[in-house]
C-alpha atoms as a PDB file:
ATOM      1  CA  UNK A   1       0.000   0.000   0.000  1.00  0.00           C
ATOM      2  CA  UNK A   2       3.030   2.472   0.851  1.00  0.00           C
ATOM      3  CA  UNK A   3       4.244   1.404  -2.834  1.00  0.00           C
ATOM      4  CA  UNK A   4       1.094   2.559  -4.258  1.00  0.00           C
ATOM      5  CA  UNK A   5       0.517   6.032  -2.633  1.00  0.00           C
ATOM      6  CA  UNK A   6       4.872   7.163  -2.928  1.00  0.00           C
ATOM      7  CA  UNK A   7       3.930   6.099  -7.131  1.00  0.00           C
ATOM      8  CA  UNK A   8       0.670   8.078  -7.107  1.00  0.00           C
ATOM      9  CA  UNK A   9       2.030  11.188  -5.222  1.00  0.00           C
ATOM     10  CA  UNK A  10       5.100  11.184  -7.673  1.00  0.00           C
ATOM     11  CA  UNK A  11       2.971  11.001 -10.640  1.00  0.00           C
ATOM     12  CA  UNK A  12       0.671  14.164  -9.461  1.00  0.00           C
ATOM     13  CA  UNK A  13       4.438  15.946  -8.876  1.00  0.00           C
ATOM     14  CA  UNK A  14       5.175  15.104 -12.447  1.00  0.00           C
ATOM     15  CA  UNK A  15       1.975  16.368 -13.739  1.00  0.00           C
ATOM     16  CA  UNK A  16       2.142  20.073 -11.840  1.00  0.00           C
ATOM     17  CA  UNK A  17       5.907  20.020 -13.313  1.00  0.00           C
ATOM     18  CA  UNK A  18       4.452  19.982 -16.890  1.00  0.00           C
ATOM     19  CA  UNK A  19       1.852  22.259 -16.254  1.00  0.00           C
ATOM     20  CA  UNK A  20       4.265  24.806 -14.744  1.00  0.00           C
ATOM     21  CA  UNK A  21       6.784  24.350 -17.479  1.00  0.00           C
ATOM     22  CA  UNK A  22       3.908  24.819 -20.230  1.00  0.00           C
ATOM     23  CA  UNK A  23       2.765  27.763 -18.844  1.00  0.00           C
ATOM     24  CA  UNK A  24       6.378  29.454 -18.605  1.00  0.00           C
ATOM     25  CA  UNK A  25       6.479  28.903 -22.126  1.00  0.00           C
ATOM     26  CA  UNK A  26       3.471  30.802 -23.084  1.00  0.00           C
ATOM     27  CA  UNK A  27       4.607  33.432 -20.842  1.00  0.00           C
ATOM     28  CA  UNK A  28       8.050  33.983 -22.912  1.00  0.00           C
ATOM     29  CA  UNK A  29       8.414  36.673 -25.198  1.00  0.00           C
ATOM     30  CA  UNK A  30       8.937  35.339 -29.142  1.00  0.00           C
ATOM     31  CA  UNK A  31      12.405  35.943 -30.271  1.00  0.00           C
ATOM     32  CA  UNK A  32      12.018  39.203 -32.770  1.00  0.00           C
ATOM     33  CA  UNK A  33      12.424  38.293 -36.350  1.00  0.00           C
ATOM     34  CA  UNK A  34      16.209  37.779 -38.062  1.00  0.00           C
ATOM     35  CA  UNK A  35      17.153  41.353 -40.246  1.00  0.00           C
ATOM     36  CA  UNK A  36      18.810  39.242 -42.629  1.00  0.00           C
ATOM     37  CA  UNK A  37      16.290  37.059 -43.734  1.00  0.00           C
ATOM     38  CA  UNK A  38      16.170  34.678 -46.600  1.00  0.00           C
ATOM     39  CA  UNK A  39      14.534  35.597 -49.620  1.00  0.00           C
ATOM     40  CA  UNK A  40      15.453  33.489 -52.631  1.00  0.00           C
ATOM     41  CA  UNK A  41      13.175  34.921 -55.157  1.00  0.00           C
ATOM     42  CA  UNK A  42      15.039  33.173 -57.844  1.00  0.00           C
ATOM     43  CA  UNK A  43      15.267  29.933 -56.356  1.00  0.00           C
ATOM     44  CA  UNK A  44      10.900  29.953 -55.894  1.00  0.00           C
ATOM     45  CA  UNK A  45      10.569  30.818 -59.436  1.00  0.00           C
ATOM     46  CA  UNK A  46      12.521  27.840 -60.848  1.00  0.00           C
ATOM     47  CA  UNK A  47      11.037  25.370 -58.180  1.00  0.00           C
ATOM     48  CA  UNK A  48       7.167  26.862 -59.220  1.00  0.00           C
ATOM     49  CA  UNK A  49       8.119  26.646 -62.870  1.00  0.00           C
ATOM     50  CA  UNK A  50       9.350  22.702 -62.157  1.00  0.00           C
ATOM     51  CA  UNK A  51       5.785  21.967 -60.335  1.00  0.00           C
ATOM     52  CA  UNK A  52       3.826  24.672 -62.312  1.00  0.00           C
ATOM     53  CA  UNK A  53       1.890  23.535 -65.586  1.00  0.00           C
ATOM     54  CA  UNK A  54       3.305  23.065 -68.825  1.00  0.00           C
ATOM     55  CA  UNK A  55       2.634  26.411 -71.312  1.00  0.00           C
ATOM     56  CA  UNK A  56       1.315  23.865 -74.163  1.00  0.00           C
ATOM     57  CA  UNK A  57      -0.983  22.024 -71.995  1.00  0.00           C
ATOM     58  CA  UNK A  58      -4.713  22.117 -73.362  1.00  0.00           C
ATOM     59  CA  UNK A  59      -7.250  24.361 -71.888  1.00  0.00           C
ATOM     60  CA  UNK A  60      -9.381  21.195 -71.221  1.00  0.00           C
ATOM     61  CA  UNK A  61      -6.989  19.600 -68.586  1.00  0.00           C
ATOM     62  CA  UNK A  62      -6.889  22.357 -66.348  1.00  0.00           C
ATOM     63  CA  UNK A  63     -10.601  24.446 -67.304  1.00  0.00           C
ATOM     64  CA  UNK A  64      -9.542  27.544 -65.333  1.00  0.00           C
ATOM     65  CA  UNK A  65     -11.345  30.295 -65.933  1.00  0.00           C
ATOM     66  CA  UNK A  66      -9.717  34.156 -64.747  1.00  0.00           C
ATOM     67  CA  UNK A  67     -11.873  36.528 -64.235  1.00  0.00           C
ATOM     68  CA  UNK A  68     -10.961  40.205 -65.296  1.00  0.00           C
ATOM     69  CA  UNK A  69     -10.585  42.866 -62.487  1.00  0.00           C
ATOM     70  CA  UNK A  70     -13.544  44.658 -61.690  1.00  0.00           C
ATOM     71  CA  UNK A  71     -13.407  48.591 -62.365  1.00  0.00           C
ATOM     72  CA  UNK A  72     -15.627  49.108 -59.263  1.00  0.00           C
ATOM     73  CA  UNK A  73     -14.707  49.028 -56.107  1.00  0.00           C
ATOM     74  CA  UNK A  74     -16.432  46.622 -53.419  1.00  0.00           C
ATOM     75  CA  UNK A  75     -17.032  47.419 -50.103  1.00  0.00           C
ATOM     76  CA  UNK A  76     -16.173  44.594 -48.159  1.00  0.00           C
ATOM     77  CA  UNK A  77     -18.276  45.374 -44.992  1.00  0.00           C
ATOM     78  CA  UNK A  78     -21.731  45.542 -47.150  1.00  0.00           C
ATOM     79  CA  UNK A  79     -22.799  41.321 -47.364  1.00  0.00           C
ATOM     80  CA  UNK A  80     -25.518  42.119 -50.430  1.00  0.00           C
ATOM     81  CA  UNK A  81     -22.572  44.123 -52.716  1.00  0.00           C
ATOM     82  CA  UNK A  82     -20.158  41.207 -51.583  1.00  0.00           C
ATOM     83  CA  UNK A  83     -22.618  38.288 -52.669  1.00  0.00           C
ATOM     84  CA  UNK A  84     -23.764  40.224 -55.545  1.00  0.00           C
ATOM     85  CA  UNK A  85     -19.967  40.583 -57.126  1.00  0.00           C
ATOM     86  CA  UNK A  86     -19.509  36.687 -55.806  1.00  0.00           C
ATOM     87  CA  UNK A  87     -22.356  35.646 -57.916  1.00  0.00           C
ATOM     88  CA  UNK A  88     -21.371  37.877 -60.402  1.00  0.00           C
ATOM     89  CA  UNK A  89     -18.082  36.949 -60.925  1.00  0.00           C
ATOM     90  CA  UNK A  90     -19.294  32.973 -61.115  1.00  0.00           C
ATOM     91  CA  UNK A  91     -22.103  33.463 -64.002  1.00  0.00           C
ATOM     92  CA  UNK A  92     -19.357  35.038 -66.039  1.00  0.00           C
ATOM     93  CA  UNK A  93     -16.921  32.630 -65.566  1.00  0.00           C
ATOM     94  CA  UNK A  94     -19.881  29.885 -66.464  1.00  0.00           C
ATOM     95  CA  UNK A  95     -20.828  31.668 -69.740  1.00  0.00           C
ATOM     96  CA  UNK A  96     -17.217  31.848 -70.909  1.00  0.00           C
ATOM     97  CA  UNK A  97     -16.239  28.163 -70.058  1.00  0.00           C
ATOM     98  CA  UNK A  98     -19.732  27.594 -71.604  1.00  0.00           C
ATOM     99  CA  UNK A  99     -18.495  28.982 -74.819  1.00  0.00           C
ATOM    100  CA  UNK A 100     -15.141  27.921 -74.522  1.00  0.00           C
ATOM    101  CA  UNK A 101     -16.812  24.335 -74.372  1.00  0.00           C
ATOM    102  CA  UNK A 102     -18.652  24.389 -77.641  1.00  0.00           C
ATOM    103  CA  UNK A 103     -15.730  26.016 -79.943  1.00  0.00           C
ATOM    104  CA  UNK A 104     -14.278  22.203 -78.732  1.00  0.00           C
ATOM    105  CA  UNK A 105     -16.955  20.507 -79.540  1.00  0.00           C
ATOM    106  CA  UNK A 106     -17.266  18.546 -76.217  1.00  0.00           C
ATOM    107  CA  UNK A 107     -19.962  17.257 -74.528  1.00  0.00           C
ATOM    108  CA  UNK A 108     -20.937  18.343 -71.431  1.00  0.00           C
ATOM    109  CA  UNK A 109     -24.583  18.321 -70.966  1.00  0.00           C
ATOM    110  CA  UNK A 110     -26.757  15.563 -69.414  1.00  0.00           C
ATOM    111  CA  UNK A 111     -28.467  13.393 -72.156  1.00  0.00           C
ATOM    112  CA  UNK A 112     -32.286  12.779 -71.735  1.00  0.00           C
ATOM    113  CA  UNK A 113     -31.864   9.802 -71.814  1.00  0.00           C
ATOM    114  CA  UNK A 114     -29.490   9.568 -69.437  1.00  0.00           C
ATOM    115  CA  UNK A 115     -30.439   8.700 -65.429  1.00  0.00           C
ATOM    116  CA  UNK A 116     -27.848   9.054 -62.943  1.00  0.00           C
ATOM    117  CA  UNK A 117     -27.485   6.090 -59.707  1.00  0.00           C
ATOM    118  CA  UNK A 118     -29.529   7.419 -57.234  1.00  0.00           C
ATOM    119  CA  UNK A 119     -28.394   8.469 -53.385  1.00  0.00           C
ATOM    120  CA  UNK A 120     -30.967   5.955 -51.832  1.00  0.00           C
ATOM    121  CA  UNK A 121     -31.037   2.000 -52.648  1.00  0.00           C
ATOM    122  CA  UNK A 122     -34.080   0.524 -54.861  1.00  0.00           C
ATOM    123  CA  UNK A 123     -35.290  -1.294 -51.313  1.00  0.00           C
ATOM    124  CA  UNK A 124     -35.210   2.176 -49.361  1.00  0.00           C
ATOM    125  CA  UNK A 125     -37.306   3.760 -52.499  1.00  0.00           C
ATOM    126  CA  UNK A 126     -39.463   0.493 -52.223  1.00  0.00           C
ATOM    127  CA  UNK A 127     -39.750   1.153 -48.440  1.00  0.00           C
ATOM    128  CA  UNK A 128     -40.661   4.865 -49.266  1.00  0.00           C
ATOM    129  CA  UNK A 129     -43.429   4.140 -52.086  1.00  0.00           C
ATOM    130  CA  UNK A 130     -45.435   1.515 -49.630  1.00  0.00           C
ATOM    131  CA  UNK A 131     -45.092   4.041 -46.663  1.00  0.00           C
ATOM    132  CA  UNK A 132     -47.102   6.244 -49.459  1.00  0.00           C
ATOM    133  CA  UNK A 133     -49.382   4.586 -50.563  1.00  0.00           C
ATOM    134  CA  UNK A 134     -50.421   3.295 -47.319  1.00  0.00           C
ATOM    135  CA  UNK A 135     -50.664   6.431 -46.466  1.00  0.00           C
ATOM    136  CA  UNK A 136     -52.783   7.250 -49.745  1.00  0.00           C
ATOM    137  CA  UNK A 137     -55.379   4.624 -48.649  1.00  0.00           C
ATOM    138  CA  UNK A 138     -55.636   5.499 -45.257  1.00  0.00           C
ATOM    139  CA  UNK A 139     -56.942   9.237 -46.901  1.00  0.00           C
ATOM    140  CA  UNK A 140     -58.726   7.686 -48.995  1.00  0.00           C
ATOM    141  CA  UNK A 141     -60.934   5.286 -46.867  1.00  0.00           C
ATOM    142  CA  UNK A 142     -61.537   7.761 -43.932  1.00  0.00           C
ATOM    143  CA  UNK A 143     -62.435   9.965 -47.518  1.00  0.00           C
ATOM    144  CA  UNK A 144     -64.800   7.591 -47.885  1.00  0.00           C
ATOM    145  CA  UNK A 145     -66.109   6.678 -44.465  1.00  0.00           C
ATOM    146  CA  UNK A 146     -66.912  10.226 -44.261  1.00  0.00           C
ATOM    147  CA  UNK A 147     -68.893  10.407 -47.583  1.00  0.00           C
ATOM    148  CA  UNK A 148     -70.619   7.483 -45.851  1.00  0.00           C
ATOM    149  CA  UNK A 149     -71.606   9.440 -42.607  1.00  0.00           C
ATOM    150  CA  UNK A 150     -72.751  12.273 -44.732  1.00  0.00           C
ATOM    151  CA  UNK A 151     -74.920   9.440 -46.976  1.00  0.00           C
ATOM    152  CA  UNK A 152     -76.754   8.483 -43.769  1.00  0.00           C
ATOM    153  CA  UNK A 153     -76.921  11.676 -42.251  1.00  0.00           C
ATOM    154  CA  UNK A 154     -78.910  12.883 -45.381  1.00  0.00           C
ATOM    155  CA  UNK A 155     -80.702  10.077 -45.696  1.00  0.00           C
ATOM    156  CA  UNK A 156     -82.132  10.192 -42.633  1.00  0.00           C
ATOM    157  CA  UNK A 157     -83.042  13.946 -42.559  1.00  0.00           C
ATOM    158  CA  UNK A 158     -85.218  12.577 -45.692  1.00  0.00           C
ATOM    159  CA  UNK A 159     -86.607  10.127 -44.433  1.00  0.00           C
ATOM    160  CA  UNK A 160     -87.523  12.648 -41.554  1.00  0.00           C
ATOM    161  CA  UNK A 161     -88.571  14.759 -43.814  1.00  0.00           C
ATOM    162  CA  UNK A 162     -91.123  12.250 -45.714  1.00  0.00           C
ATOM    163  CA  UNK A 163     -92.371  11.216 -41.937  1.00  0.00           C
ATOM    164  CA  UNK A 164     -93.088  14.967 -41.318  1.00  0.00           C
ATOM    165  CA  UNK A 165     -95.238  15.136 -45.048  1.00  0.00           C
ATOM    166  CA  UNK A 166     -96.978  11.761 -43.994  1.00  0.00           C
ATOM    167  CA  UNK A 167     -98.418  13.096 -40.699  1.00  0.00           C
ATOM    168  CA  UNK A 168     -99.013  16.357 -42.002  1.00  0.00           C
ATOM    169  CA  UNK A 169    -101.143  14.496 -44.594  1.00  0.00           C
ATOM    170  CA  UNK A 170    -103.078  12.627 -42.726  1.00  0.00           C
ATOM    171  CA  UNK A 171    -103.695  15.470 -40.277  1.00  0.00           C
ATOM    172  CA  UNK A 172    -105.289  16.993 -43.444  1.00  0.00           C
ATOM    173  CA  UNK A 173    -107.377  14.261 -44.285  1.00  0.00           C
ATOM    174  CA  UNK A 174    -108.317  13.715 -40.636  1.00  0.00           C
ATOM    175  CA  UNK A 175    -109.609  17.611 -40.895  1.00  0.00           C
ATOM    176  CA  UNK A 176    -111.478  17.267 -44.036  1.00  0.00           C
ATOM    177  CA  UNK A 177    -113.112  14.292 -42.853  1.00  0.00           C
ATOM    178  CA  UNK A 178    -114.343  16.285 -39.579  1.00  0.00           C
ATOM    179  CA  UNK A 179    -115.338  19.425 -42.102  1.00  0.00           C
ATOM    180  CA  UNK A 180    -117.306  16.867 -43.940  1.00  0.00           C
ATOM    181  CA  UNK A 181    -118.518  15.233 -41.144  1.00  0.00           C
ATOM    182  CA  UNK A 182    -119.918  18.761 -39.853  1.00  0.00           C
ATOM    183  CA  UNK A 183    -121.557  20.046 -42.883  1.00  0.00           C
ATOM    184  CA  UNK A 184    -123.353  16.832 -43.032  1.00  0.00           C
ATOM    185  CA  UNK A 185    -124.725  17.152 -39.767  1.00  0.00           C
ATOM    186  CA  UNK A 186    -125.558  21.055 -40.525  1.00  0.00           C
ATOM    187  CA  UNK A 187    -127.787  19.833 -43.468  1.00  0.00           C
ATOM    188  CA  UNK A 188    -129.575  17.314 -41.896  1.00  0.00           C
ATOM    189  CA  UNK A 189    -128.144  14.387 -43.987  1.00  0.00           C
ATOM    190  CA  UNK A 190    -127.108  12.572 -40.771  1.00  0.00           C
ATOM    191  CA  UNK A 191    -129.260   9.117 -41.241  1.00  0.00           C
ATOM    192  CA  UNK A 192    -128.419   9.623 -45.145  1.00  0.00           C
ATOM    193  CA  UNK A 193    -126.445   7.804 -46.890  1.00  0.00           C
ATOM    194  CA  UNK A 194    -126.064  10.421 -49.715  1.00  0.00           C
ATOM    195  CA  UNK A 195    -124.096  12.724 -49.108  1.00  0.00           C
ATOM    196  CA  UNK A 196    -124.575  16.530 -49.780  1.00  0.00           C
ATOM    197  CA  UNK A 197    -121.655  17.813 -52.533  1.00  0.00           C
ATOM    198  CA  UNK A 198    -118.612  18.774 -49.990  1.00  0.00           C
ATOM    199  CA  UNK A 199    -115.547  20.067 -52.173  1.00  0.00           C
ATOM    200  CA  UNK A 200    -112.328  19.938 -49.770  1.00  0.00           C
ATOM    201  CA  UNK A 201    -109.300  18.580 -51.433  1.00  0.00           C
ATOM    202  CA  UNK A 202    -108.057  15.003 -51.330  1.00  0.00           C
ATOM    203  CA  UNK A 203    -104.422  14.012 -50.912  1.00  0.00           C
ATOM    204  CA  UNK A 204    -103.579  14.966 -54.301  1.00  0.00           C
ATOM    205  CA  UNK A 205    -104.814  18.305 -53.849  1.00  0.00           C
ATOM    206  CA  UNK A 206    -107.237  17.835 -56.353  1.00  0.00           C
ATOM    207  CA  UNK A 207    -111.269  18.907 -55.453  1.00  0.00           C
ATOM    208  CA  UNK A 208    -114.463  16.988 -56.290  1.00  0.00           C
ATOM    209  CA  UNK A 209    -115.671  19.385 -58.747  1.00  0.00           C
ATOM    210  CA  UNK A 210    -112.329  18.957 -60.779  1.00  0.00           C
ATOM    211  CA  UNK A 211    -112.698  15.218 -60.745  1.00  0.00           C
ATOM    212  CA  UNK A 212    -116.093  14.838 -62.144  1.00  0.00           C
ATOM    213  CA  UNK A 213    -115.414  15.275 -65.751  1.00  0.00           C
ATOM    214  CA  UNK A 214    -114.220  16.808 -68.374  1.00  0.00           C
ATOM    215  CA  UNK A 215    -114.684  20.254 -68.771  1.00  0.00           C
ATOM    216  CA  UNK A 216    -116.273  20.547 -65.422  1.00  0.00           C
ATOM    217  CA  UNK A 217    -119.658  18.899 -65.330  1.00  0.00           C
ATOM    218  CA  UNK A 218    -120.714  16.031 -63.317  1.00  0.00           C
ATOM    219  CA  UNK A 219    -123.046  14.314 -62.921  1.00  0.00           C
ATOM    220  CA  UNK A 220    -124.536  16.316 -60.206  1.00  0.00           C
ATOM    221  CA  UNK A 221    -125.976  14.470 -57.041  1.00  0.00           C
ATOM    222  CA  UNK A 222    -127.621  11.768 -59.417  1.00  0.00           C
ATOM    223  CA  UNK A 223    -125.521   8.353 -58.634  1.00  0.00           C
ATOM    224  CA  UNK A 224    -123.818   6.163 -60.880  1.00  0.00           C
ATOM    225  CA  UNK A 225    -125.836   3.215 -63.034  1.00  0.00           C
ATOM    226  CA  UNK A 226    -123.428   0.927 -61.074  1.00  0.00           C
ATOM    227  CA  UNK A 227    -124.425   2.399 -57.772  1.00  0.00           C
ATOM    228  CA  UNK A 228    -128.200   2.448 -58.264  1.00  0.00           C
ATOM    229  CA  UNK A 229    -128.301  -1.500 -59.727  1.00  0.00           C
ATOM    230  CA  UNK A 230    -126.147  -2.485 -56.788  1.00  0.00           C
ATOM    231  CA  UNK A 231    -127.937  -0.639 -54.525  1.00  0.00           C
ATOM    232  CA  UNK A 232    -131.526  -2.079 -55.911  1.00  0.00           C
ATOM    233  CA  UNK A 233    -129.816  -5.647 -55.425  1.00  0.00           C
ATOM    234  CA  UNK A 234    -128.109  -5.427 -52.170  1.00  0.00           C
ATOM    235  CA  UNK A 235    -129.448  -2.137 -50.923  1.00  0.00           C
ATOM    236  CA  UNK A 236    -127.682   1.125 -50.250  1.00  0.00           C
ATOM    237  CA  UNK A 237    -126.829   0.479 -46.533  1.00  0.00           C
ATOM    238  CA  UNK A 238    -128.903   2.190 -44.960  1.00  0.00           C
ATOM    239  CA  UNK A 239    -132.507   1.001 -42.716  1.00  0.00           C
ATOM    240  CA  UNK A 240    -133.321  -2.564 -43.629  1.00  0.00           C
ATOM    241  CA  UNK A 241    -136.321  -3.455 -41.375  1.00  0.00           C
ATOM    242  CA  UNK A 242    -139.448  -3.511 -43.068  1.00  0.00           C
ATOM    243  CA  UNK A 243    -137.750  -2.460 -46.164  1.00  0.00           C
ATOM    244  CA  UNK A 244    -139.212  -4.529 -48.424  1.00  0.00           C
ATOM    245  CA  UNK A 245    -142.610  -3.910 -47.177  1.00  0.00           C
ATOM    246  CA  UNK A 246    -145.794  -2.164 -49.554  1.00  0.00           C
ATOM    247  CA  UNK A 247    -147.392   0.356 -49.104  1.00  0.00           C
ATOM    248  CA  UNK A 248    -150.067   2.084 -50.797  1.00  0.00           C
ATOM    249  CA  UNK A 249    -147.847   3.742 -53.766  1.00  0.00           C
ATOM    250  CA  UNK A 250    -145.851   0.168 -54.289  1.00  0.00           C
ATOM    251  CA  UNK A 251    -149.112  -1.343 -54.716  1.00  0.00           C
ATOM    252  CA  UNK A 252    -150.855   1.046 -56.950  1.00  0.00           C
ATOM    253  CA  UNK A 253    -147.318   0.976 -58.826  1.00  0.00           C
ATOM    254  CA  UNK A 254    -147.359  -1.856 -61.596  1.00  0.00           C
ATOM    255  CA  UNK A 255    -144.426  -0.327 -64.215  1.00  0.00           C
ATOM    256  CA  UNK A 256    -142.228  -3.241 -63.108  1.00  0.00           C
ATOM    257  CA  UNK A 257    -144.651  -5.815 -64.280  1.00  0.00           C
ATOM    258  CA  UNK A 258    -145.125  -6.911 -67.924  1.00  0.00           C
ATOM    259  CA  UNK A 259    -147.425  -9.650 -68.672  1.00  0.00           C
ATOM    260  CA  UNK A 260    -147.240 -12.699 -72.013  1.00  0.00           C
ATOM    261  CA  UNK A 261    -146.816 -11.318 -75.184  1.00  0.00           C
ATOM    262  CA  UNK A 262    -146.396  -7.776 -74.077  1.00  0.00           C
ATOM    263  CA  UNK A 263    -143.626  -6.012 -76.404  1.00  0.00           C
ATOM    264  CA  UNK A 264    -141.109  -7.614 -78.925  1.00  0.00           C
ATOM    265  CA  UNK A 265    -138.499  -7.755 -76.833  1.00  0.00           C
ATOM    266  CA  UNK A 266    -135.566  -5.337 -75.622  1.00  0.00           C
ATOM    267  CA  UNK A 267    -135.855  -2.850 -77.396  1.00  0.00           C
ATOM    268  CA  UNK A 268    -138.851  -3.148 -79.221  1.00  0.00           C
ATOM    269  CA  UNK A 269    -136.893  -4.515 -82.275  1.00  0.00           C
ATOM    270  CA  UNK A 270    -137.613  -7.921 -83.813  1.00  0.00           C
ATOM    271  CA  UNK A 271    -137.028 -10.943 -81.312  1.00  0.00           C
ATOM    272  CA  UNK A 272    -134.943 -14.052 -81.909  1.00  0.00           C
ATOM    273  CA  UNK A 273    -137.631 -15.924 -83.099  1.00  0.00           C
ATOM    274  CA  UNK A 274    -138.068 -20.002 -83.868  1.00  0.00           C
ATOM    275  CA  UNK A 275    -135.548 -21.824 -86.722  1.00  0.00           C
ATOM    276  CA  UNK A 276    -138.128 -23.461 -89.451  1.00  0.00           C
ATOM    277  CA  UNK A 277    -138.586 -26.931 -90.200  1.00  0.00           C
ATOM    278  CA  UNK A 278    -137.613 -27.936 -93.414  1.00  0.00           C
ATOM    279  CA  UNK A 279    -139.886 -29.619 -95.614  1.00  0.00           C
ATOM    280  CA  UNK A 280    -139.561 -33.005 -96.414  1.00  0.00           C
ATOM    281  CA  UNK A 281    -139.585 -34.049-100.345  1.00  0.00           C
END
């Protein structure tokens, strides 16, 4: 253990040495440049013409463009003027090598035919186009689901609607039906089974005296032909005791009775009469 801590104190010394010895150097003054410095200016003009390009070298190896001076001057402190003579500077240079590049006749624009490799794999792009058009559907069925609530919501404000015209209907009818009922028992037709002429409208709006005819007239309060022969068979509904009695007019009354031989038949024309025998030669 006494090992341990003398080699950890020692270390620490060490450490607080460097530190000390670094910091004395930052502290010292740099030595003041030589008077008689070297300045071969002959000897960095052969060694850049040794590693500088060859005069007859084509323009196409190298494509450096230099840019003439600009007469105005730039103020360095203003970003916009700086960027503008930047950007400048750069389309020149483009149009020129632009130029430059068709006088050689070489290529340098992208066919249209021509599709560079893509930054992302064919399984990421596959990965990307499913995550789409999942996402596609998903718009498109809640599209749909709502196009459904909106169905059913209509739907049933129709229906509500048709409900509403139903009982409104029948409230009408149930109103005539009590005006008729009324006026009937105003005009002392109560016990009758013929009614006085009531117009109030039916449920297509239409009025008794525009559905008895053409052109407006009816028959008036005379029945039907099919009313009175039913009624004459069955009776019209209304008292049947002692109905069918006589009386003193029904006796007296003999125009329903018609005796042998009386008339020719309907009509008075010429009845079917017997086929004759034929003679015998």
């Amino acid at each position: 253990m006494a090992d341990l801590e003398e080699s950890d104190y020692s270390g620490s010394e060490s450490e607080e040495e460097e530190e000390s010895s670094s910091e004395e150097e930052h502290e010292r003054p740099l030595k003041e440049p030589r008077k008689d410095a070297v300045y071969d200016t002959n000897g960095m003009h052969e060694k850049l013409e040794d590693i500088g390009w060859p005069d007859d070298l084509d323009w196409i190896q190298t494509c450096v463009i230099t840019s003439p001076k600009s007469e105005n001057q730039v103020d360095v402190n203003d970003d916009l003027v700086r960027e503008m003579a930047f950007y400048t500077q750069a389309l020149e240079g483009a149009k020129e090598a632009y130029l430059k590049l068709q006088e050689l006749g070489i290529p340098f624009l992208r066919p249209s035919d021509y599709y560079a490799e893509m930054i992302k794999t064919d399984s990421h792009m596959l990965k990307i186009k499913d995550k789409l058009l999942h996402e596609k559907s998903k718009l498109e069925e809640t599209d749909e689901r709502r196009k459904a609530r909106e169905a059913k919501k209509y739907s049933k404000e129709v229906q509500a609607e048709k409900l509403k015209e139903r009982a409104k209907r029948k409230k009408q009818d149930i109103e005539s039906v009590k005006k008729w009922r009324k006026v009937r028992q105003k005009s002392g037709h109560e016990g009758d089974d013929v009614a006085p002429p009531i117009d109030f409208e039916d449920r297509s709006g239409k009025s008794n005296g525009a559905r008895r005819g053409r052109g407006g007239h009816g028959r008036g309060d005379r029945p039907s032909m099919n009313r009175e022969s039913r009624d004459a068979k069955y009776g019209n509904g209304g008292r049947k005791h002692g109905s069918k009695r006589n009386d003193a007019n029904s006796s007296a009354d003999d125009s329903s009775f018609r005796g042998k031989g009386r008339g020719r038949g309907r009509g008075g024309g010429r009845g079917r009469g017997k086929r004759p025998r034929m003679r015998r030669m």
